[in-house]
PDB file of N, CA and C in Angstrom:
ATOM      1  N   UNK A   1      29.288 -55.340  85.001  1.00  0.00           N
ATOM      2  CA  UNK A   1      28.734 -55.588  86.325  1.00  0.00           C
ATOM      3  C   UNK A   1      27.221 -55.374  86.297  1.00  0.00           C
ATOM      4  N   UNK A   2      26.512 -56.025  86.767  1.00  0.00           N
ATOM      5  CA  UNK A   2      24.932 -56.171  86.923  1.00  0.00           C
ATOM      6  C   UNK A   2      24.438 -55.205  88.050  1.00  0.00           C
ATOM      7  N   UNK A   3      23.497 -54.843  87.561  1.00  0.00           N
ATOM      8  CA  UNK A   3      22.620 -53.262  88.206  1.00  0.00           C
ATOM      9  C   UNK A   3      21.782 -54.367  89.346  1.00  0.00           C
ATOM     10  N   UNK A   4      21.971 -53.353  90.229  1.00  0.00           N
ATOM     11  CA  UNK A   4      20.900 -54.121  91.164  1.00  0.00           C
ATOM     12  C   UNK A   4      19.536 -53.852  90.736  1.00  0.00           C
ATOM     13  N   UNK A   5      18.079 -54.662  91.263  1.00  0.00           N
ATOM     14  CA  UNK A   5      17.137 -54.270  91.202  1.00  0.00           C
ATOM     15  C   UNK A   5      16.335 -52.456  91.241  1.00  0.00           C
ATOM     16  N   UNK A   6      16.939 -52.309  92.147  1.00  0.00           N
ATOM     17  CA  UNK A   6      16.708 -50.698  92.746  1.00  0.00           C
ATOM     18  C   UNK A   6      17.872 -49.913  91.619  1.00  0.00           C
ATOM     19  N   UNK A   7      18.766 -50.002  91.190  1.00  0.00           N
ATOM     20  CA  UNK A   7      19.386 -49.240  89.813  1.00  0.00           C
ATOM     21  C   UNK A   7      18.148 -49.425  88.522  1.00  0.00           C
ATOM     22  N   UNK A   8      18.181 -50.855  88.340  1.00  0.00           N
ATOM     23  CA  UNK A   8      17.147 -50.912  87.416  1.00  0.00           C
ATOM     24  C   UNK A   8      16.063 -50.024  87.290  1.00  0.00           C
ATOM     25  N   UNK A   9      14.911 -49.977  88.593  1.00  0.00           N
ATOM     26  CA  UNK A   9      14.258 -49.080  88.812  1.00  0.00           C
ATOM     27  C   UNK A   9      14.531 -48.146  88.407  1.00  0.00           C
ATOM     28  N   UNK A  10      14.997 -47.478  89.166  1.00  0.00           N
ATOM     29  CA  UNK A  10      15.981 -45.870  89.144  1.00  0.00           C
ATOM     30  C   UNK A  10      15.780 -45.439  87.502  1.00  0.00           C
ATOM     31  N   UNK A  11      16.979 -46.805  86.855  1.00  0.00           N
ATOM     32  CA  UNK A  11      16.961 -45.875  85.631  1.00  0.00           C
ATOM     33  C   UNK A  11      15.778 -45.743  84.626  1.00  0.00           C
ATOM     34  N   UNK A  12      14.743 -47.010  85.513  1.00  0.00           N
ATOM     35  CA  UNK A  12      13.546 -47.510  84.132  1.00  0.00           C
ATOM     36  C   UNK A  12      12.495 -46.188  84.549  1.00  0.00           C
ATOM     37  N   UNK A  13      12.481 -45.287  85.409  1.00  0.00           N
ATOM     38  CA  UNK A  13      12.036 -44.170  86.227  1.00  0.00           C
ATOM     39  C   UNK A  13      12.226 -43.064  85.345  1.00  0.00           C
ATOM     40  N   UNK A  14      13.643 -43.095  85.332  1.00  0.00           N
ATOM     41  CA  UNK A  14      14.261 -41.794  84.892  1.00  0.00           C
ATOM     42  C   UNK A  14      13.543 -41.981  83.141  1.00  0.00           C
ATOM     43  N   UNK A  15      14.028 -42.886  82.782  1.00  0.00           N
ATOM     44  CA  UNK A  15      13.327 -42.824  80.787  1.00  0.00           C
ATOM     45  C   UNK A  15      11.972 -42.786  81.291  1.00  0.00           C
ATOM     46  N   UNK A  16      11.239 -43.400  82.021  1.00  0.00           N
ATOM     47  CA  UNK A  16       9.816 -43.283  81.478  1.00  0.00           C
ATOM     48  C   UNK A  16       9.144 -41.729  82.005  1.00  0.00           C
ATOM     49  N   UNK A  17       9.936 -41.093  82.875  1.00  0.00           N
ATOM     50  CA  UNK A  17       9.754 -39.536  83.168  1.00  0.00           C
ATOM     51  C   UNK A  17      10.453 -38.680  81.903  1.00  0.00           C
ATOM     52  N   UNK A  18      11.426 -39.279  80.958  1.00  0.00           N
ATOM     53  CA  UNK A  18      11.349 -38.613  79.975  1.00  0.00           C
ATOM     54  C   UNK A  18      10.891 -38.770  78.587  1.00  0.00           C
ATOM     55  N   UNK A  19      10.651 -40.084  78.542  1.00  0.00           N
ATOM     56  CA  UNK A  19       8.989 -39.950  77.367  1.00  0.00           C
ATOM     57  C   UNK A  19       8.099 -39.634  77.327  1.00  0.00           C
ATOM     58  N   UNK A  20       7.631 -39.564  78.733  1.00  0.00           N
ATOM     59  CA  UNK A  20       6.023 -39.829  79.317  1.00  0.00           C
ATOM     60  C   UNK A  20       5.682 -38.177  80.574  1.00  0.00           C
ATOM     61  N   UNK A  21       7.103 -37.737  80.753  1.00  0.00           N
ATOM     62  CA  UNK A  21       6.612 -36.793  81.582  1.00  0.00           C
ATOM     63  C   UNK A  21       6.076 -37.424  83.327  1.00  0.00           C
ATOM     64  N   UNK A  22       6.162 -38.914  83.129  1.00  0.00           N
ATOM     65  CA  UNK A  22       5.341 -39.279  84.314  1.00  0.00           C
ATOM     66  C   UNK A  22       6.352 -39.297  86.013  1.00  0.00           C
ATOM     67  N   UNK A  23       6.318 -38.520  86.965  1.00  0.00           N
ATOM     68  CA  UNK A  23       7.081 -38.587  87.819  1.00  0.00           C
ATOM     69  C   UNK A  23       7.904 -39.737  88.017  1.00  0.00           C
ATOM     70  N   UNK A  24       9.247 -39.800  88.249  1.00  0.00           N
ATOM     71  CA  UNK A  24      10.131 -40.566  88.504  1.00  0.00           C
ATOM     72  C   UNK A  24       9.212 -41.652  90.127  1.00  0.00           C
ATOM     73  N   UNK A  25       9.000 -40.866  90.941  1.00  0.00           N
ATOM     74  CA  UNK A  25       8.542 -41.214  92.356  1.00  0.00           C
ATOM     75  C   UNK A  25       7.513 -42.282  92.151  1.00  0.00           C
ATOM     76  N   UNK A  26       6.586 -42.008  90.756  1.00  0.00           N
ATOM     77  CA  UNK A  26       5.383 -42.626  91.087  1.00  0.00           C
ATOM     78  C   UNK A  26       5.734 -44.367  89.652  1.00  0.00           C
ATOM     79  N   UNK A  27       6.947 -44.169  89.347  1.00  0.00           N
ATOM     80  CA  UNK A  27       7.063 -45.407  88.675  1.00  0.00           C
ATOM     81  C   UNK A  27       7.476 -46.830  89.855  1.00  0.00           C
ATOM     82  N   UNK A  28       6.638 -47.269  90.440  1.00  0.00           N
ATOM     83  CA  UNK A  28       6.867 -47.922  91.287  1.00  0.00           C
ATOM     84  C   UNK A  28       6.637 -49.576  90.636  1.00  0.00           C
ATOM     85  N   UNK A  29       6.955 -50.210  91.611  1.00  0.00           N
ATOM     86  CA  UNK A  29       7.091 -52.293  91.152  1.00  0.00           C
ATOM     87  C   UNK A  29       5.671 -52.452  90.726  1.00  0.00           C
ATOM     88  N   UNK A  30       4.600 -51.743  91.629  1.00  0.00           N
ATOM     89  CA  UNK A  30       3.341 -52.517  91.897  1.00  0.00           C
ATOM     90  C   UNK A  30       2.503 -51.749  90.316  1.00  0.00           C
ATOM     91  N   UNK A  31       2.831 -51.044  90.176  1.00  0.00           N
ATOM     92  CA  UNK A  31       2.497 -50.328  89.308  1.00  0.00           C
ATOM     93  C   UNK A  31       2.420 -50.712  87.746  1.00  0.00           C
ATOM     94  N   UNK A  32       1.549 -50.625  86.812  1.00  0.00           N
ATOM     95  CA  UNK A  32       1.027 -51.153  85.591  1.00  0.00           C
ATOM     96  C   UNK A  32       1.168 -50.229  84.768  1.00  0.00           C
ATOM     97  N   UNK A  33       2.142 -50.217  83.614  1.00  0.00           N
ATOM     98  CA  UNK A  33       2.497 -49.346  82.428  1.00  0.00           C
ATOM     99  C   UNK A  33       1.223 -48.599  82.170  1.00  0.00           C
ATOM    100  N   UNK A  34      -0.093 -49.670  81.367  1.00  0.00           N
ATOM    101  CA  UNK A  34      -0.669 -48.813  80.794  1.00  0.00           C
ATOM    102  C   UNK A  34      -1.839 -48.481  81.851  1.00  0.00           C
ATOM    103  N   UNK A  35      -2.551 -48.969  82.698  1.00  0.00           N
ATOM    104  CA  UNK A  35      -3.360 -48.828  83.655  1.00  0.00           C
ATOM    105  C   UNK A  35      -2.929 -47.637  84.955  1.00  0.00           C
ATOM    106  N   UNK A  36      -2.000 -48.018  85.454  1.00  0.00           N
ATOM    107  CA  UNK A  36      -1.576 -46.895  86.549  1.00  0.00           C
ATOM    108  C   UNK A  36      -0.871 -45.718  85.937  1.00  0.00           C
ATOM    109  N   UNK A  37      -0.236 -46.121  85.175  1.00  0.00           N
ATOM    110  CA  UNK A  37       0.813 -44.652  84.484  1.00  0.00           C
ATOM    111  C   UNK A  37       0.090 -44.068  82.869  1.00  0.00           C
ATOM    112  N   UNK A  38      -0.770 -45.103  82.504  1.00  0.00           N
ATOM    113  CA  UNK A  38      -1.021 -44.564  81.422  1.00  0.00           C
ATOM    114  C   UNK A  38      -0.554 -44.238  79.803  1.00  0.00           C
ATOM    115  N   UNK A  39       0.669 -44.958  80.318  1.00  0.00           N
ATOM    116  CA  UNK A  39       1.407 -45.445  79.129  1.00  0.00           C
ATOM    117  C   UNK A  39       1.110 -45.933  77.775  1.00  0.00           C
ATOM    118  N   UNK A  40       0.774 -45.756  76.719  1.00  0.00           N
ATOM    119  CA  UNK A  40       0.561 -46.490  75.425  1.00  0.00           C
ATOM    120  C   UNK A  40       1.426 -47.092  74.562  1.00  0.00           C
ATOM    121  N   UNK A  41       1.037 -48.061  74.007  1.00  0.00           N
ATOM    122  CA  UNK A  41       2.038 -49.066  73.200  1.00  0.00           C
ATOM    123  C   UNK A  41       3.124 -48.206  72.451  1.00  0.00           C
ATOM    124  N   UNK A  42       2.801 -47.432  71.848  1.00  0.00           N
ATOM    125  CA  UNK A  42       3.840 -46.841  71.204  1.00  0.00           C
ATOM    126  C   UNK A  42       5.047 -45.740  71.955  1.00  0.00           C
ATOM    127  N   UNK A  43       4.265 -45.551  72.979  1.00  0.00           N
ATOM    128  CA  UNK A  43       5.350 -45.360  74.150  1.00  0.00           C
ATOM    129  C   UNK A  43       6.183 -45.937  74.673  1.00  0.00           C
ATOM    130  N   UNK A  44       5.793 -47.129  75.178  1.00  0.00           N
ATOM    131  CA  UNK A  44       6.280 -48.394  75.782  1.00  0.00           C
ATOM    132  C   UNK A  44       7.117 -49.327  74.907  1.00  0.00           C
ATOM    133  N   UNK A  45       6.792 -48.684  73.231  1.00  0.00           N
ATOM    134  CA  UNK A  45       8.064 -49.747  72.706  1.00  0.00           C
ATOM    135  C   UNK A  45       9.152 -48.318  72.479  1.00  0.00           C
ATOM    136  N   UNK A  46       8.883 -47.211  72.500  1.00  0.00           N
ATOM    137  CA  UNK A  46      10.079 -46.408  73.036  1.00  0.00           C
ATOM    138  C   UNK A  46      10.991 -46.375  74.405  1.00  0.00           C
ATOM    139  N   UNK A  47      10.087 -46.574  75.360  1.00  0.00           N
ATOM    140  CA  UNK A  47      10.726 -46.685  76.627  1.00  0.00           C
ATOM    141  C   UNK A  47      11.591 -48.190  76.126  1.00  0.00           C
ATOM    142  N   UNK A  48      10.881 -49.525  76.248  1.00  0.00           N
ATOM    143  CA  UNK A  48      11.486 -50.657  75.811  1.00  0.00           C
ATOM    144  C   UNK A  48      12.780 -50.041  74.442  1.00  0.00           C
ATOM    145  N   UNK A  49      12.825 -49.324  73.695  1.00  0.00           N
ATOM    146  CA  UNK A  49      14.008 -49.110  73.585  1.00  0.00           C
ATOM    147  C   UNK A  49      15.420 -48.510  73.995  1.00  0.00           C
ATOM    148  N   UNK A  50      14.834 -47.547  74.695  1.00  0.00           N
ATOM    149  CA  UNK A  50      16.008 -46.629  75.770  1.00  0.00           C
ATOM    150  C   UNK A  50      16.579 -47.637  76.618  1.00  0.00           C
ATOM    151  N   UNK A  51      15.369 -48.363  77.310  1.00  0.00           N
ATOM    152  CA  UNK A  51      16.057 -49.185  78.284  1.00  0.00           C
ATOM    153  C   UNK A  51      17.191 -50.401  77.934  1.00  0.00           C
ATOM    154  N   UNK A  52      16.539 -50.624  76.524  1.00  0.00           N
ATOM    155  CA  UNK A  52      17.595 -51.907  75.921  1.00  0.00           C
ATOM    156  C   UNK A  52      19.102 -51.356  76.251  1.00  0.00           C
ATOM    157  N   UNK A  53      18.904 -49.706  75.222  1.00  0.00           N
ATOM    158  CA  UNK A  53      20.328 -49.174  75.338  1.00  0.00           C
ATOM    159  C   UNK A  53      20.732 -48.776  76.527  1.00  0.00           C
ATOM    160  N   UNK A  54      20.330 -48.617  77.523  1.00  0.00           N
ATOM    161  CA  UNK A  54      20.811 -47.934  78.695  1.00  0.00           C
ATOM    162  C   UNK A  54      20.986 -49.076  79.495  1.00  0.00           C
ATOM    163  N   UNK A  55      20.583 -50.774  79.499  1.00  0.00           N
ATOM    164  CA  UNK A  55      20.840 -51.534  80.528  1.00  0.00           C
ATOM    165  C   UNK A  55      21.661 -52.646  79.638  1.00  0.00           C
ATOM    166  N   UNK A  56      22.098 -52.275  78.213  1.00  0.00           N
ATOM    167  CA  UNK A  56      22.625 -53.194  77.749  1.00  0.00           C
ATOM    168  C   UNK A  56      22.118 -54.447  77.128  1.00  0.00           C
ATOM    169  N   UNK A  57      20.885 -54.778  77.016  1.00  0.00           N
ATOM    170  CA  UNK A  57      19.852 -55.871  77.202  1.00  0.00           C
ATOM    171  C   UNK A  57      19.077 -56.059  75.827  1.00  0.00           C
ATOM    172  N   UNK A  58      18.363 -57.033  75.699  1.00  0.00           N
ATOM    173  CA  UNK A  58      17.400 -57.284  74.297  1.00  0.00           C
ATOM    174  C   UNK A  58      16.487 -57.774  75.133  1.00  0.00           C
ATOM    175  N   UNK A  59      15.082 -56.667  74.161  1.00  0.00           N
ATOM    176  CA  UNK A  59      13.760 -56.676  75.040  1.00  0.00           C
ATOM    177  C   UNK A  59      13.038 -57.545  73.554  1.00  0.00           C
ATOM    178  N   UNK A  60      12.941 -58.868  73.266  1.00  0.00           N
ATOM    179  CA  UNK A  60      12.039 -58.967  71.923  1.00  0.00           C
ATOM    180  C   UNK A  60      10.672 -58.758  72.385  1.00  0.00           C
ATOM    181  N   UNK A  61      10.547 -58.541  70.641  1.00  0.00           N
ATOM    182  CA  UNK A  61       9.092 -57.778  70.495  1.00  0.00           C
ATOM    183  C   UNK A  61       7.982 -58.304  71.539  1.00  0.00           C
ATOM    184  N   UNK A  62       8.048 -59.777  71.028  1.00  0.00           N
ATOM    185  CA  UNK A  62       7.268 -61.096  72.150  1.00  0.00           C
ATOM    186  C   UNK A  62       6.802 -60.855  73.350  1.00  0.00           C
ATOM    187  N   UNK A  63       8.019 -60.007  73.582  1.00  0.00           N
ATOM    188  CA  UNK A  63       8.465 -60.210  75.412  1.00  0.00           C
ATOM    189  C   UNK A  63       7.658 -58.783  75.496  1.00  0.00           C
ATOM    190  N   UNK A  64       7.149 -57.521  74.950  1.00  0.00           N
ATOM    191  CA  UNK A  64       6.835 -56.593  75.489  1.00  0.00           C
ATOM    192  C   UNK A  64       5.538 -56.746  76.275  1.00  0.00           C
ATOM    193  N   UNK A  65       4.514 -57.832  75.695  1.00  0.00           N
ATOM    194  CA  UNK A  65       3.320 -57.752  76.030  1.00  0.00           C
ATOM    195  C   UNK A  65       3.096 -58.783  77.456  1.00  0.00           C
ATOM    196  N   UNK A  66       4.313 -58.953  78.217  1.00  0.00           N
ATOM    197  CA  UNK A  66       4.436 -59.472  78.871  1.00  0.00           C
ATOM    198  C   UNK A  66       4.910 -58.756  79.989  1.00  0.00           C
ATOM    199  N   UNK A  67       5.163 -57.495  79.427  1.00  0.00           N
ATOM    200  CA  UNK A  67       5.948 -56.376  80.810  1.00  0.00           C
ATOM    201  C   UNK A  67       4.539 -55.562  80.793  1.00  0.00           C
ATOM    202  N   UNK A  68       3.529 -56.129  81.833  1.00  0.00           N
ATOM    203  CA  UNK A  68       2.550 -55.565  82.334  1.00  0.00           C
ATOM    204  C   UNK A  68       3.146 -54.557  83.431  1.00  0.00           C
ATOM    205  N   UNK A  69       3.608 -54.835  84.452  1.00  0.00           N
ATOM    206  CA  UNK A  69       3.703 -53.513  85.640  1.00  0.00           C
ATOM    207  C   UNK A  69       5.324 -53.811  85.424  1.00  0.00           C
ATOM    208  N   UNK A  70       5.690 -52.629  86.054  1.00  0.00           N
ATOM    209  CA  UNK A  70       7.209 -52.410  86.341  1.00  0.00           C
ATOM    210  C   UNK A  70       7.711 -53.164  87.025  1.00  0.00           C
ATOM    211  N   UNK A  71       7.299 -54.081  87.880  1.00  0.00           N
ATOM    212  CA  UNK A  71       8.014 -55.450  88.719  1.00  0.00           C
ATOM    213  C   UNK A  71       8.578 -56.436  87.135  1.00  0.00           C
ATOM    214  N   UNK A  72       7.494 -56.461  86.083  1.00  0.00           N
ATOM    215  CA  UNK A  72       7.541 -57.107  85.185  1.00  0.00           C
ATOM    216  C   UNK A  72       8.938 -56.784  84.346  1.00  0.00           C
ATOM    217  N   UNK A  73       9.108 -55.266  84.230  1.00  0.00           N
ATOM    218  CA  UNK A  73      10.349 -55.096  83.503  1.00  0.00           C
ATOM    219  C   UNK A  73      11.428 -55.038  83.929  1.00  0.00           C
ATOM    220  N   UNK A  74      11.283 -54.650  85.176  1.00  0.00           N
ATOM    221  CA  UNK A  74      12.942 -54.769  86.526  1.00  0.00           C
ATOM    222  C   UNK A  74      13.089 -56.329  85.906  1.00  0.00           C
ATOM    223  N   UNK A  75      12.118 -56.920  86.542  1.00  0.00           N
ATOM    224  CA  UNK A  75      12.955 -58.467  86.505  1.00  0.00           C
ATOM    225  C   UNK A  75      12.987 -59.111  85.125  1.00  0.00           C
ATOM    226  N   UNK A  76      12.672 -58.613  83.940  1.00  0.00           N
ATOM    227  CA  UNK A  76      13.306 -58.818  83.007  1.00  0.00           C
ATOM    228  C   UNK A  76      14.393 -58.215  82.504  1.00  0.00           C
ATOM    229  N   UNK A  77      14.548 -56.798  82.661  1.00  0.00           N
ATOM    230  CA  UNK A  77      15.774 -56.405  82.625  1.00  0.00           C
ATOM    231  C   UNK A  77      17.064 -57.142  83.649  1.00  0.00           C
ATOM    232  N   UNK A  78      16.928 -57.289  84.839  1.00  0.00           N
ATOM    233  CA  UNK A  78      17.582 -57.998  85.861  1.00  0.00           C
ATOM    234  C   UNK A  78      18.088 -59.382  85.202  1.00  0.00           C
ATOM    235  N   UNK A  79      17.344 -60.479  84.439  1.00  0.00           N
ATOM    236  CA  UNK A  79      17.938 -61.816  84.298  1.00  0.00           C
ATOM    237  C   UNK A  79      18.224 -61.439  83.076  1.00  0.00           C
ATOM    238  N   UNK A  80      18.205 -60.303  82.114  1.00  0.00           N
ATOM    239  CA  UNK A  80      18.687 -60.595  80.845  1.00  0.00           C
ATOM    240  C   UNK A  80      20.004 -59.773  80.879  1.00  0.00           C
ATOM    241  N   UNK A  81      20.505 -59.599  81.944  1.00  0.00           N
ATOM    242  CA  UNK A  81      22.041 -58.892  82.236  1.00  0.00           C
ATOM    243  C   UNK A  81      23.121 -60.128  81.631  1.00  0.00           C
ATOM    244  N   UNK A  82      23.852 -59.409  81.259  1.00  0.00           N
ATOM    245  CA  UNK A  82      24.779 -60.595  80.984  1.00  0.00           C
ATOM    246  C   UNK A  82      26.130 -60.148  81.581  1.00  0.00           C
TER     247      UNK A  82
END
């Protein structure tokens, strides 16, 4: 069964508060990995791995530099549900 948008969130929240330490509250849609949260590549292909395993999903490499803000990775996580 497919996670709604707001699960997605939720859980892409919860990993990036435990790689990154960065509050769950402040991982919001509008919000930019490495600009607002501060995130670095080698973070972000850790988070991009938790999330693969935790939403079931394949994030290719390609596709990371394309998940600029968290609207970017909800809705890629979201259509790559199967």
């Amino acid at each position: 069964m497919a996670l709604s948008k707001e699960e997605i969130l939720a859980g892409l929240a919860e990993i990036v508060n435990e790689e990154t330490g960065v509050e769950p509250e402040d991982v919001q849609l509008d919000k930019t990995f490495q600009d607002d949260l501060d995130i670095d590549s080698l973070s972000m292909m850790s988070i991009c791995t938790f999330a693969e395993e935790k939403f079931d999903v394949q994030i290719p490499d390609e596709e990371l530099q394309n998940l600029v803000t968290v609207a970017d990775a909800v809705n890629f996580i979201d259509g790559a549900q199967s």
